[in-house]
Protein backbone atom coordinates (compact mmCIF):
# COMPACT_ATOMS: atom_id res chain seq x y z
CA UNK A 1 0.00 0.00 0.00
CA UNK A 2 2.86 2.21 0.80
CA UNK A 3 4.30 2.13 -2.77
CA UNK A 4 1.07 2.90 -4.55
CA UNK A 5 0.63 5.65 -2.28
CA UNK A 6 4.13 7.17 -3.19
CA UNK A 7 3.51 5.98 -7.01
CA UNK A 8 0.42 8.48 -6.76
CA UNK A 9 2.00 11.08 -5.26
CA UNK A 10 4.44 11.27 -7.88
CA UNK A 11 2.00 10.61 -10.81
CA UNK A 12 0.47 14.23 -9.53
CA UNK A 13 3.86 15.93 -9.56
CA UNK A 14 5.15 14.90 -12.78
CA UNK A 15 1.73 16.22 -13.90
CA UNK A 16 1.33 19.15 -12.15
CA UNK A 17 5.12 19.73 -13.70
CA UNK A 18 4.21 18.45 -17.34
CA UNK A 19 4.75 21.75 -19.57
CA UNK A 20 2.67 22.15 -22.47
CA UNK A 21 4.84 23.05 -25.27
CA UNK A 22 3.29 25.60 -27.33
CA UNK A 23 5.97 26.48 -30.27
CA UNK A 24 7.86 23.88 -30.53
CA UNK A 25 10.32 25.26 -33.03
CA UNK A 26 12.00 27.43 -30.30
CA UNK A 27 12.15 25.87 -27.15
CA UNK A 28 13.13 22.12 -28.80
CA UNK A 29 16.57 23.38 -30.02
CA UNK A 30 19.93 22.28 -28.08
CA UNK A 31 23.35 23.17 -27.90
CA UNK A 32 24.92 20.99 -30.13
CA UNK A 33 27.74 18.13 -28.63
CA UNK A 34 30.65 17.07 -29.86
CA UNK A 35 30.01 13.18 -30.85
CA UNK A 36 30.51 10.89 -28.09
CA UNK A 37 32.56 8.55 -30.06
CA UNK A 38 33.82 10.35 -33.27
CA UNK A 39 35.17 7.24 -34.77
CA UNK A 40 31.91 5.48 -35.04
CA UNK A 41 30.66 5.82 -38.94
CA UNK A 42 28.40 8.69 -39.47
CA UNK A 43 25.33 9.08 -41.60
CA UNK A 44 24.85 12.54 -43.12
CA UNK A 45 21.41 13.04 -44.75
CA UNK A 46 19.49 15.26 -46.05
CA UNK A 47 15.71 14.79 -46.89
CA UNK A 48 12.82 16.23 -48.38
CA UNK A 49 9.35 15.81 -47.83
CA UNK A 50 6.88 15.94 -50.72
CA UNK A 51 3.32 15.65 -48.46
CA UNK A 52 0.88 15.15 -51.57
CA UNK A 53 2.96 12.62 -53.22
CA UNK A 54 4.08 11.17 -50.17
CA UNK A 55 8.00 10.63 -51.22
CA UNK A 56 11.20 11.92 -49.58
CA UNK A 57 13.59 12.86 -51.71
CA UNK A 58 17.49 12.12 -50.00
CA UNK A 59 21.02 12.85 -50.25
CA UNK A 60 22.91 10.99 -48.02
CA UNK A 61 26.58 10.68 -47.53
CA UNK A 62 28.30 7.75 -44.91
CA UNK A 63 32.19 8.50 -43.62
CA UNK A 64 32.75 4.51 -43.42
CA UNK A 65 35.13 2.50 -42.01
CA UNK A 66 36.37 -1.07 -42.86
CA UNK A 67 37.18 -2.11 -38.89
CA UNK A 68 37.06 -5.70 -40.03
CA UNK A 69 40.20 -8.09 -39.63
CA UNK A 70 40.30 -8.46 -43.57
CA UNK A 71 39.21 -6.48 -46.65
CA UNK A 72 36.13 -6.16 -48.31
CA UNK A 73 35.78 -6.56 -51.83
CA UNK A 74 31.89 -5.18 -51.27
CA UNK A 75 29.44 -3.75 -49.17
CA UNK A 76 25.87 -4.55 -48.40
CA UNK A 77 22.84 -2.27 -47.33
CA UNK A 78 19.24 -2.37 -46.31
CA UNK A 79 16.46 -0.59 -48.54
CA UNK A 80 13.85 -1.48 -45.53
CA UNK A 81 11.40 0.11 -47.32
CA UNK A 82 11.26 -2.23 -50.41
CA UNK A 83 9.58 -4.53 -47.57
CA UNK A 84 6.99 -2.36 -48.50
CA UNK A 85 6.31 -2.81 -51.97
CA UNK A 86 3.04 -4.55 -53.44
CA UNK A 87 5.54 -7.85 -53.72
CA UNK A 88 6.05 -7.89 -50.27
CA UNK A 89 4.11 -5.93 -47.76
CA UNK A 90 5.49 -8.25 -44.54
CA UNK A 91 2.41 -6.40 -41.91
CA UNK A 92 2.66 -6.97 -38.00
CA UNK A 93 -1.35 -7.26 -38.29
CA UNK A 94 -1.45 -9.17 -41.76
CA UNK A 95 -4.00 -6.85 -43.10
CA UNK A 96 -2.80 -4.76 -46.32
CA UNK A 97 -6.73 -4.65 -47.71
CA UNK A 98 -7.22 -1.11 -49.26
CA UNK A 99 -3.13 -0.35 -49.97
CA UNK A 100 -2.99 2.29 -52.76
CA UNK A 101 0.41 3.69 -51.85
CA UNK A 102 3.28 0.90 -51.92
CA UNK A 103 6.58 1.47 -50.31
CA UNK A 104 9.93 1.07 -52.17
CA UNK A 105 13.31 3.08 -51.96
CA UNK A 106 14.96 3.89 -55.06
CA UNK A 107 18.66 4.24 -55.52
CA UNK A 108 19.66 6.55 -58.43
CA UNK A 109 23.26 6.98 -57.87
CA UNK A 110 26.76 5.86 -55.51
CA UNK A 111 29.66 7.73 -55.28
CA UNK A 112 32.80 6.68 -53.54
CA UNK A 113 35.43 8.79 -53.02
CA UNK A 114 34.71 10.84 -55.99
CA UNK A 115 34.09 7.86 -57.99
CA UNK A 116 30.96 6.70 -59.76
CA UNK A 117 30.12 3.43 -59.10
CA UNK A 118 27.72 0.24 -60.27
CA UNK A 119 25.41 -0.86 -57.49
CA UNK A 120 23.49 -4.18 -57.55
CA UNK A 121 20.31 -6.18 -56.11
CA UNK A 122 21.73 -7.98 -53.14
CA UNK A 123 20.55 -11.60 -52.28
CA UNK A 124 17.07 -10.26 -51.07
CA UNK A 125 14.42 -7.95 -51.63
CA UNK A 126 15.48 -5.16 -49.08
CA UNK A 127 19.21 -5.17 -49.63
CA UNK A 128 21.76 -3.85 -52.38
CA UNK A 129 25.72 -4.34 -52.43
CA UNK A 130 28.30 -2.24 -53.83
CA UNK A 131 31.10 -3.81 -55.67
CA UNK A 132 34.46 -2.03 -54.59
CA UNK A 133 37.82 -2.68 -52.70
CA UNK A 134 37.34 -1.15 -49.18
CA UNK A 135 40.86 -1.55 -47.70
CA UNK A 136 41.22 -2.87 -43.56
CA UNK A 137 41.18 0.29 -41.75
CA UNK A 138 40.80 2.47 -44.32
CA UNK A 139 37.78 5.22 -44.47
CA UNK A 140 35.67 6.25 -47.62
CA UNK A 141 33.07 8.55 -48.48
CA UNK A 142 30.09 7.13 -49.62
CA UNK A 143 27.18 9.42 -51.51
CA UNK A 144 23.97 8.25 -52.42
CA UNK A 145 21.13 10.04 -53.99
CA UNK A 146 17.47 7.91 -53.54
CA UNK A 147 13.89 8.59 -52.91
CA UNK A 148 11.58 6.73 -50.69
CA UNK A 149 8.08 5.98 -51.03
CA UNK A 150 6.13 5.78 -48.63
CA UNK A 151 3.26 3.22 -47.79
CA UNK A 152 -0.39 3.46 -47.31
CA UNK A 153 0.14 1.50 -44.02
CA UNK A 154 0.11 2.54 -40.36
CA UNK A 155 3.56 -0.53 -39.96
CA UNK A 156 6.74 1.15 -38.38
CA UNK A 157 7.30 2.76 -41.79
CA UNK A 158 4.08 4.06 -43.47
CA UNK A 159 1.48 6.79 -43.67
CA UNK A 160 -2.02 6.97 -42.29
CA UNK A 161 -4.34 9.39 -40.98
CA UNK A 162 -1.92 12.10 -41.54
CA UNK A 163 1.00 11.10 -39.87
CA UNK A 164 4.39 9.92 -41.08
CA UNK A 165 6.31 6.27 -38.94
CA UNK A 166 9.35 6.40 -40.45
CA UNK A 167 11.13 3.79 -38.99
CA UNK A 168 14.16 1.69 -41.20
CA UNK A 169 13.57 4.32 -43.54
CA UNK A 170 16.84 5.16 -44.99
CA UNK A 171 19.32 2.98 -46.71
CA UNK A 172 21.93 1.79 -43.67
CA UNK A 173 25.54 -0.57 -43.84
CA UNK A 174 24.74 -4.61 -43.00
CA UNK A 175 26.51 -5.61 -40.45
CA UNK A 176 29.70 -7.59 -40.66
CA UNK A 177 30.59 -10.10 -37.89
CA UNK A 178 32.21 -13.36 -37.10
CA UNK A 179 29.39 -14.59 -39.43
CA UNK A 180 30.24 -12.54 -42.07
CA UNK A 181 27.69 -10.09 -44.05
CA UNK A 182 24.01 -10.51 -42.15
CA UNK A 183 21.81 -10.44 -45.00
CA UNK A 184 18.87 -11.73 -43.10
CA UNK A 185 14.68 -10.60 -45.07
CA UNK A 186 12.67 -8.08 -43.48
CA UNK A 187 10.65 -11.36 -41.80
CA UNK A 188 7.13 -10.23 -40.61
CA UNK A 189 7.60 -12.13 -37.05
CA UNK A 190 9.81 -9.98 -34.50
CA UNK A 191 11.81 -6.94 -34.94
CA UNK A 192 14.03 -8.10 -38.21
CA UNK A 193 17.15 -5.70 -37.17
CA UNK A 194 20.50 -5.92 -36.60
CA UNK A 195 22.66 -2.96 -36.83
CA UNK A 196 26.08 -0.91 -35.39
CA UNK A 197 25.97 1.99 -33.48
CA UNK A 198 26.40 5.28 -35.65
CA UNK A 199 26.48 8.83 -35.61
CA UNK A 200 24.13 10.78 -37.67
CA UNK A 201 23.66 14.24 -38.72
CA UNK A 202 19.86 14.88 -39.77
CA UNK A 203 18.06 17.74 -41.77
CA UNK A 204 14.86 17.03 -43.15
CA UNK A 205 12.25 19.40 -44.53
CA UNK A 206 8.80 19.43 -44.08
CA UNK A 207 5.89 21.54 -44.79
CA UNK A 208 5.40 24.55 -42.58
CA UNK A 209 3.24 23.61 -40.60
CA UNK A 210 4.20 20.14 -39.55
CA UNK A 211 6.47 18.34 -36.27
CA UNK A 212 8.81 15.97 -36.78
CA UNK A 213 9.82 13.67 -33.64
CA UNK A 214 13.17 12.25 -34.13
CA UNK A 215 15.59 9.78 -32.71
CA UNK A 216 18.16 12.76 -32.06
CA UNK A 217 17.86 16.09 -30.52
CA UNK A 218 17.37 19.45 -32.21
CA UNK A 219 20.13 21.65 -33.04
CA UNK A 220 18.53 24.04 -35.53
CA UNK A 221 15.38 25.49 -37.33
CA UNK A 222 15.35 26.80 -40.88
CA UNK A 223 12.35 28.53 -41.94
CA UNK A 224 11.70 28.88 -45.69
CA UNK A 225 8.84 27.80 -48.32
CA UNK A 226 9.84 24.78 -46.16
CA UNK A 227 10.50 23.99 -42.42
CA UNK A 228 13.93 22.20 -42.35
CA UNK A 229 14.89 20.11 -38.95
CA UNK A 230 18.37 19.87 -38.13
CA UNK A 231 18.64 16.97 -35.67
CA UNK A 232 21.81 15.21 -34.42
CA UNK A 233 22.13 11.49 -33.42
CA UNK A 234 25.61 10.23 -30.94
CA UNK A 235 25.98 6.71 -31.04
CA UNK A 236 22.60 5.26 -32.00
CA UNK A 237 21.66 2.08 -34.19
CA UNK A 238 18.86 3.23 -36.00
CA UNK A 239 17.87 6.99 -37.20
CA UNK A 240 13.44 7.15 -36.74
CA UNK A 241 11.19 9.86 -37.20
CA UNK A 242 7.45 10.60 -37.10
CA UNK A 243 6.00 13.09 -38.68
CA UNK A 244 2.84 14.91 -39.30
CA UNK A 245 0.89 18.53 -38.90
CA UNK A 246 -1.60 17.10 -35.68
CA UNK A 247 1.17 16.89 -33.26
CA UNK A 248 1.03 18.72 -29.63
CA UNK A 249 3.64 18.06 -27.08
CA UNK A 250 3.97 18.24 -23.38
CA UNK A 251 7.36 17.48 -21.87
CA UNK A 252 9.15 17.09 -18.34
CA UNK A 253 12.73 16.70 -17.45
CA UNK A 254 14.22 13.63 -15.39
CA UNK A 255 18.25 14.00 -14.51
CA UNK A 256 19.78 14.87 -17.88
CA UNK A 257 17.00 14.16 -20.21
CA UNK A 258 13.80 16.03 -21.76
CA UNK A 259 10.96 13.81 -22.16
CA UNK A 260 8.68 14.30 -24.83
CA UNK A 261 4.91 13.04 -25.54
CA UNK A 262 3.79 13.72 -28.69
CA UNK A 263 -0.21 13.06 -29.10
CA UNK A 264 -2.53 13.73 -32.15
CA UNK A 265 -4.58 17.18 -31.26
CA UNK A 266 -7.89 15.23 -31.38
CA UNK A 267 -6.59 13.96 -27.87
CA UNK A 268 -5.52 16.97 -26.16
CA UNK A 269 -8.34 16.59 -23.77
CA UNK A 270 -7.81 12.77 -22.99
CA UNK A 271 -7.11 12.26 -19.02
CA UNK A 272 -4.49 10.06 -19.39
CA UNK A 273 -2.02 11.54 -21.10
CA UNK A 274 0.08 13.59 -18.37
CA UNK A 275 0.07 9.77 -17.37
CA UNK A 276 1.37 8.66 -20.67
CA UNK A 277 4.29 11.21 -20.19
CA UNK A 278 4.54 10.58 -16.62
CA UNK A 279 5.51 6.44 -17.69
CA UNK A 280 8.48 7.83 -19.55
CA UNK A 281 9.93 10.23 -16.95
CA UNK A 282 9.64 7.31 -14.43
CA UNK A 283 11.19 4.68 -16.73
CA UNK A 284 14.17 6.82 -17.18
CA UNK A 285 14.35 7.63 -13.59
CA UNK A 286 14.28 3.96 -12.60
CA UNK A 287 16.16 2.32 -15.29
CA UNK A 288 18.88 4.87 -15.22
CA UNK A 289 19.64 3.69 -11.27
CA UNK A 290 18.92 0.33 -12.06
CA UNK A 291 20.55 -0.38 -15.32
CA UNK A 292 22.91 2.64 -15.99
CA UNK A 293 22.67 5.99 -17.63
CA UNK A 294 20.41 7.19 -20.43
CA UNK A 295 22.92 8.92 -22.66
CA UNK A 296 20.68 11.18 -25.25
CA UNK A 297 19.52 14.48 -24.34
CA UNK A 298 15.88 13.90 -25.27
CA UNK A 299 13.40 11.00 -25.01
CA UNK A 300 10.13 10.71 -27.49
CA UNK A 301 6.82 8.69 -26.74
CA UNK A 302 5.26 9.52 -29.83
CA UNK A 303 0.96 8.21 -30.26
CA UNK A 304 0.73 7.46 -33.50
CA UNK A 305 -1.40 4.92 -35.88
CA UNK A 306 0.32 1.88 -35.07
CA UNK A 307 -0.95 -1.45 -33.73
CA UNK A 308 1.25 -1.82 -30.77
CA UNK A 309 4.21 -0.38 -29.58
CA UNK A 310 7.85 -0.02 -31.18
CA UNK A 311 11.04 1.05 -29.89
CA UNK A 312 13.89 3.38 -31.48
CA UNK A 313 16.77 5.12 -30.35
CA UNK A 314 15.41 8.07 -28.27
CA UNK A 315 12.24 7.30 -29.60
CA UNK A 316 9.08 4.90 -29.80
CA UNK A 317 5.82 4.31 -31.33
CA UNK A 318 2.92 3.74 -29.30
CA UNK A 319 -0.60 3.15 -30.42
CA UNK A 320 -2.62 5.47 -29.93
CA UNK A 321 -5.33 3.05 -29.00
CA UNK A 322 -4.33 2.52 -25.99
CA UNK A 323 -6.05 5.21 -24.87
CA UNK A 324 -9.19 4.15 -25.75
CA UNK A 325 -7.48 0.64 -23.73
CA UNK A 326 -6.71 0.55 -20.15
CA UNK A 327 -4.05 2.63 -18.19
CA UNK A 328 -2.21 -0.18 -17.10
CA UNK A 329 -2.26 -1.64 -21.32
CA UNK A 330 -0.67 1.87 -22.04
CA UNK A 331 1.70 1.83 -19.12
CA UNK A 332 3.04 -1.18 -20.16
CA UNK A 333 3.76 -0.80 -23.19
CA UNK A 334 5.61 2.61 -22.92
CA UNK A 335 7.44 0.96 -19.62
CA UNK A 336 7.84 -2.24 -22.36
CA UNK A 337 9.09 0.04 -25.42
CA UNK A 338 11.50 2.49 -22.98
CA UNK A 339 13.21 -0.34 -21.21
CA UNK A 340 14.41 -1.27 -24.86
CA UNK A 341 16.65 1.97 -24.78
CA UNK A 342 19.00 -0.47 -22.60
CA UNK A 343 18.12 -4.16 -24.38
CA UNK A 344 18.31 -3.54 -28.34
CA UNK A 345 19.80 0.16 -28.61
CA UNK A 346 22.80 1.31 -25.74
CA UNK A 347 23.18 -3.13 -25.34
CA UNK A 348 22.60 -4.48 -28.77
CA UNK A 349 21.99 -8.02 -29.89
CA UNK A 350 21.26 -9.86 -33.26
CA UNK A 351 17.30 -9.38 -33.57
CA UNK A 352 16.70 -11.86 -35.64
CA UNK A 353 19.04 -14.78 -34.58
CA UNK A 354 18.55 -13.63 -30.90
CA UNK A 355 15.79 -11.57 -30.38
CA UNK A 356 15.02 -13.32 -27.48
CA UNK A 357 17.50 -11.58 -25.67
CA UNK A 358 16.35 -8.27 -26.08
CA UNK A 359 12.84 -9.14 -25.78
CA UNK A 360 12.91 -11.21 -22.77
CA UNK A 361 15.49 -8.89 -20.42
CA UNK A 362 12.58 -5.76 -21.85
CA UNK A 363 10.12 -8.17 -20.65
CA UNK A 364 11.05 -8.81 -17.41
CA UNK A 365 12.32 -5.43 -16.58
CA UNK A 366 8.89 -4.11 -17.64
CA UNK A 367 7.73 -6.27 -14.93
CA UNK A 368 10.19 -4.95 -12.68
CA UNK A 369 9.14 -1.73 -13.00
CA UNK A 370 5.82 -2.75 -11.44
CA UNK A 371 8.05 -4.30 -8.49
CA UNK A 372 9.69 -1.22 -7.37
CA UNK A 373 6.85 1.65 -8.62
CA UNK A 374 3.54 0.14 -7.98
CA UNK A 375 4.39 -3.13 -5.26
CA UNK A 376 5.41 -6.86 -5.17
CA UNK A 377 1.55 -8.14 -5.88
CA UNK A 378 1.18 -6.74 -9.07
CA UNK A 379 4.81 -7.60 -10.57
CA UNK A 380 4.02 -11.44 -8.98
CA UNK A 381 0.56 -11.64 -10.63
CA UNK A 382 2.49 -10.50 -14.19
CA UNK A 383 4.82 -13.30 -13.66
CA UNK A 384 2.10 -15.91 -13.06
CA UNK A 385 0.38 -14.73 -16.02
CA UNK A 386 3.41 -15.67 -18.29
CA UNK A 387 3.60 -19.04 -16.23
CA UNK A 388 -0.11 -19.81 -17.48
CA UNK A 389 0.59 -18.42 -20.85
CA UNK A 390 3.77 -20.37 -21.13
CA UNK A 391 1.95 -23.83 -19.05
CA UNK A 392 -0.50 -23.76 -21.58
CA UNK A 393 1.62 -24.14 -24.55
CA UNK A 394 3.88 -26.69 -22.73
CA UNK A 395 6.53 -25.88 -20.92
CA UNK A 396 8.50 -28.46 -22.33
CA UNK A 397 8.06 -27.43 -26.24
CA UNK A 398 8.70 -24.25 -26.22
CA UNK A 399 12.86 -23.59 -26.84
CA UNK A 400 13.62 -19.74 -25.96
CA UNK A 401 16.93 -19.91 -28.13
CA UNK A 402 16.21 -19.76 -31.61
CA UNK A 403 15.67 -17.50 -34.27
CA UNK A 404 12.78 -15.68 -35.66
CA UNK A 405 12.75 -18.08 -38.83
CA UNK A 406 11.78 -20.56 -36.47
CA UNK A 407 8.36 -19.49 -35.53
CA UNK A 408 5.05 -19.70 -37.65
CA UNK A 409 3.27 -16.49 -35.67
CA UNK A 410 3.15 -14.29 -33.29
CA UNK A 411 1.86 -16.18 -30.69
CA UNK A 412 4.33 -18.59 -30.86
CA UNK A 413 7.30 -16.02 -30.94
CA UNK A 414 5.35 -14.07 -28.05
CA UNK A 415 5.28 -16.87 -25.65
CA UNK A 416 8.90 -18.00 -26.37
CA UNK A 417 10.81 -14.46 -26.67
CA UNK A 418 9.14 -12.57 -24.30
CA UNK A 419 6.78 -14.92 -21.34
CA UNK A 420 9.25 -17.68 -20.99
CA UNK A 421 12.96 -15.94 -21.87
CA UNK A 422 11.26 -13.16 -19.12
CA UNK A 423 10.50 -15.56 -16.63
CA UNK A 424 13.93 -16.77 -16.50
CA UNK A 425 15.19 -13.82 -14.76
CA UNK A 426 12.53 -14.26 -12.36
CA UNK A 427 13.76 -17.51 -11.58
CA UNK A 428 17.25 -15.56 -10.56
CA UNK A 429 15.07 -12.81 -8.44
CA UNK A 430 13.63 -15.82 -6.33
CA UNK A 431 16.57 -17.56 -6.34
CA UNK A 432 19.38 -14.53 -5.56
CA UNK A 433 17.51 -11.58 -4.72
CA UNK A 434 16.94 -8.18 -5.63
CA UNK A 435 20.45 -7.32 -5.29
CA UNK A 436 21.50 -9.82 -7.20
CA UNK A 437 19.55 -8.73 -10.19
CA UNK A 438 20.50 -4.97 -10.36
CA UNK A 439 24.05 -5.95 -10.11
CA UNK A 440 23.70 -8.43 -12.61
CA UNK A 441 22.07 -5.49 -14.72
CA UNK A 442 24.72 -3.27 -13.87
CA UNK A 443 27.26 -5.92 -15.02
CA UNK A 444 25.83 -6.15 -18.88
CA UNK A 445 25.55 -1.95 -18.87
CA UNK A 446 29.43 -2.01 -18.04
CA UNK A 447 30.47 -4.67 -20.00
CA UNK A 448 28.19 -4.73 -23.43
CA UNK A 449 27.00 -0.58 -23.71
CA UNK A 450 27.30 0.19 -27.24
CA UNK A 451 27.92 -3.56 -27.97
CA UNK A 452 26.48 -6.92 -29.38
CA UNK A 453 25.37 -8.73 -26.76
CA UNK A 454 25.11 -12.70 -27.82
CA UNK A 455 23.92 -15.67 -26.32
CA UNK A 456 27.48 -16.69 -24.93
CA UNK A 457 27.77 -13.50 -23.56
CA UNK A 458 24.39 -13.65 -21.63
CA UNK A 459 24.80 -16.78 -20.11
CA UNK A 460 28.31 -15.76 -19.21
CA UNK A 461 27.27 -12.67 -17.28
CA UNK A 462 24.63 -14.70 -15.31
CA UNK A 463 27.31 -17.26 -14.47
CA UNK A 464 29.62 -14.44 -13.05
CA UNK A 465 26.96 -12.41 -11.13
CA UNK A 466 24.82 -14.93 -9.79
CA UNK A 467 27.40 -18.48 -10.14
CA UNK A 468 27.93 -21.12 -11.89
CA UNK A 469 24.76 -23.02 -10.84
CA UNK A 470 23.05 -20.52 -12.47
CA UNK A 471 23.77 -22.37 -15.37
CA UNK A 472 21.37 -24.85 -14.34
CA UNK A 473 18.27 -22.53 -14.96
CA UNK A 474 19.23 -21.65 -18.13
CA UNK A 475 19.35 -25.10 -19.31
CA UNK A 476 16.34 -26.01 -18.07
CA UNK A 477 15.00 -22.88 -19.65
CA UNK A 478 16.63 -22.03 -22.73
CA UNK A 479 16.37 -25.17 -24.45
């Protein structure tokens, strides 16, 4: 009782301190920072919105860096957006009934290092390689000219009811790793990603009247026939936006960070949304003691026309149906989507060979937050509900370690990923204790920030916080 007593007393001050934020132009513009880590690659693009034709029009030019052991005779890239296109159309919800507008990215040129050069289809859909000879340790410029069309489809990229998800929009370098080039499909079961941290340098330019949310923080305004955004990114994985002309925004501050809620104006008089923002601010708050720190300036929870809820650097999508939901649906999926900032972006892992890493530490940290913010009933009756979910598939059949090409649905990937790879960290909580778990969440901030964090590396970490008969549970759970 205590706890939700405290929990409600500071649910009314974050919203009594919520400030509305009435031109956003102004007051959203930082002092721009040197990059964290100036030798990570940087993307530098610049985009331009065409609202009635719904196409962005892009310039964008990489500083890359071979850091591999060996040269490259090529380099791949993801065009995400050719997921998109009438021949594909991979949809979380499965319905693309009424699609007008397909997706597709469209490379016209690639210059490197002055030099024109022949591009090709790579082995899927959504990729392209460039022949060339990139040299060990040796960097190149690499300029691209493309347009992107975007989809009649409210996905992570898309358009619908006037506002823009652009998620995966842009084309960005495959990763290279023991493995060699991932070249993995955008699959349509879990988040198909896998990417290196990166700097990026952002404008894009908009019509007048319209907001654009972004992974990166605000470092300048340009007002012309157009409205031109000039965001910066430090050491991020992906580079999102959202966009659209319905956008309000209230914010609040927590440590070093400004949160942000941006809502559609037809719900500026909805009661929960100082709650919405308030979800954020205490995720940060919480997850920065517990985990380690948030490093961005600024923090987005963006309601848009999305089915669920989907995380980015320093920014998610969150349906904006879960307003018309429950509180505790939409506090659990911004808690859900914020903890990712730690599991996916600052500690990375292969999505779609591993995805269950990300998605089960989220998932039980989610939980956690109900543990330390609301009390120890609630985060015990969450954990008994993923027992039942996970009982009534069969304990037994269901193998947390394997890849998303190994599922037929959601369901299935749901149960495995996120009930049963979270539960094993509850197993450690009753085992260990409390203590035991924020040090072992300490342990993967210190050792795998800004990192690939892979199965041998997980179990490794729970070995050395918690022992070796750890082990135990995560044989009997893994597999």
């Amino acid at each position: 009782m205590k706890k939700i007593v405290l929990l409600m007393a500071l649910f009314l001050m974050v919203a009594c301190q919520a400030e509305e934020i009435s031109d956003p132009i102004v007051s959203q513009v930082y002092e721009e920072d040197a990059y964290t880590d100036s030798d990570l690659d940087e993307y530098k693009i610049d985009a331009v919105l065409d609202d009635e034709k719904r196409v962005i029009d892009v310039n964008q030019v990489i500083t890359y860096t071979n850091r591999e052991n060996v040269d490259l005779d090529k380099l791949y890239f993801h065009l995400y957006p050719n997921a998109f296109s009438k021949e594909a159309q991979p949809s979380i919800t499965g319905n693309t009934k009424g699609v007008e507008n397909f997706g597709a990215i469209e490379v016209s040129s690639i210059i490197i290092d002055g030099q024109v050069v022949d591009f090709n289809k790579g082995p899927t859909l959504t990729s392209i390689y460039v022949p060339f000879d990139f040299k060990m340790g040796q960097t190149y410029k690499i300029e691209m000219a493309y347009q992107v069309k975007v989809s009649d489809t409210s996905e992570r990229f898309g358009y619908d009811g006037g506002i823009y998800n652009l998620g995966n929009w842009y084309p960005i370098i495959s990763v290279y790793d023991e493995d060699g080039w991932n070249l993995d499909p955008y699959l349509s079961i879990g988040d198909p990603f896998y990417s290196d941290m990166a700097n990026y340098d952002i404008h894009i330019s908009v019509p007048s009247d319209f907001i654009v949310a972004a992974s990166g923080y605000t470092i300048e305004t340009l007002q012309t026939d157009l409205l031109t955004y000039h965001f910066k990114g430090d050491r991020m994985r992906d580079f999102a936006m959202v966009i659209s002309d319905q956008f309000e925004i209230i914010k609040e501050s927590v440590n070093e960070t400004d949160v942000y809620l941006y809502y559609p104006k037809s719900l500026k008089k909805h009661k929960w949304l100082d709650d919405a923002l308030a979800y954020g601010v205490d995720s940060i708050r919480l997850f920065e003691e517990v985990i380690g720190d948030y490093p961005y300036k600024t923090y987005s929870v963006v309601l848009t026309n999305f089915p669920s809820g989907m995380e980015y650097p320093g920014l998610v999508f969150i349906s904006k149906g879960y307003l018309l939901n429950s509180q505790a649906s939409l506090r659990n999926v911004i808690v859900h989507e914020t903890v990712h900032q730690w599991f996916y972006n600052i500690i990375g892992d292969d999505e779609i060979d591993e995805g269950w890493i990300d998605e089960g530490l989220t998932t039980y940290f989610t939980a956690y937050y109900e543990k330390e913010l609301i009390d120890e009933d609630t985060y015990n009756t969450t954990m008994e509900r993923y027992q039942s979910r996970v009982d009534a598939y069969g304990f037994d059949d269901i193998v947390v370690a394997k890849t998303s090409y190994e599922f037929d649905n959601w369901n299935d990937y749901g149960v495995s990923a996120y009930s049963k790879s979270a539960l094993v960290y509850h197993e450690l909580y009753k085992a260990y204790g409390d203590d035991k778990v924020r040090e072992f969440a300490k342990y993967l901030y210190e050792n795998y920030a800004y990192k690939i964090l892979k199965e041998e590396d997980l179990r490794q970490s729970i070995e050395s916080v918690f022992g070796q008969e750890a082990g135990k549970i995560l044989d009997t759970w893994w597999y």
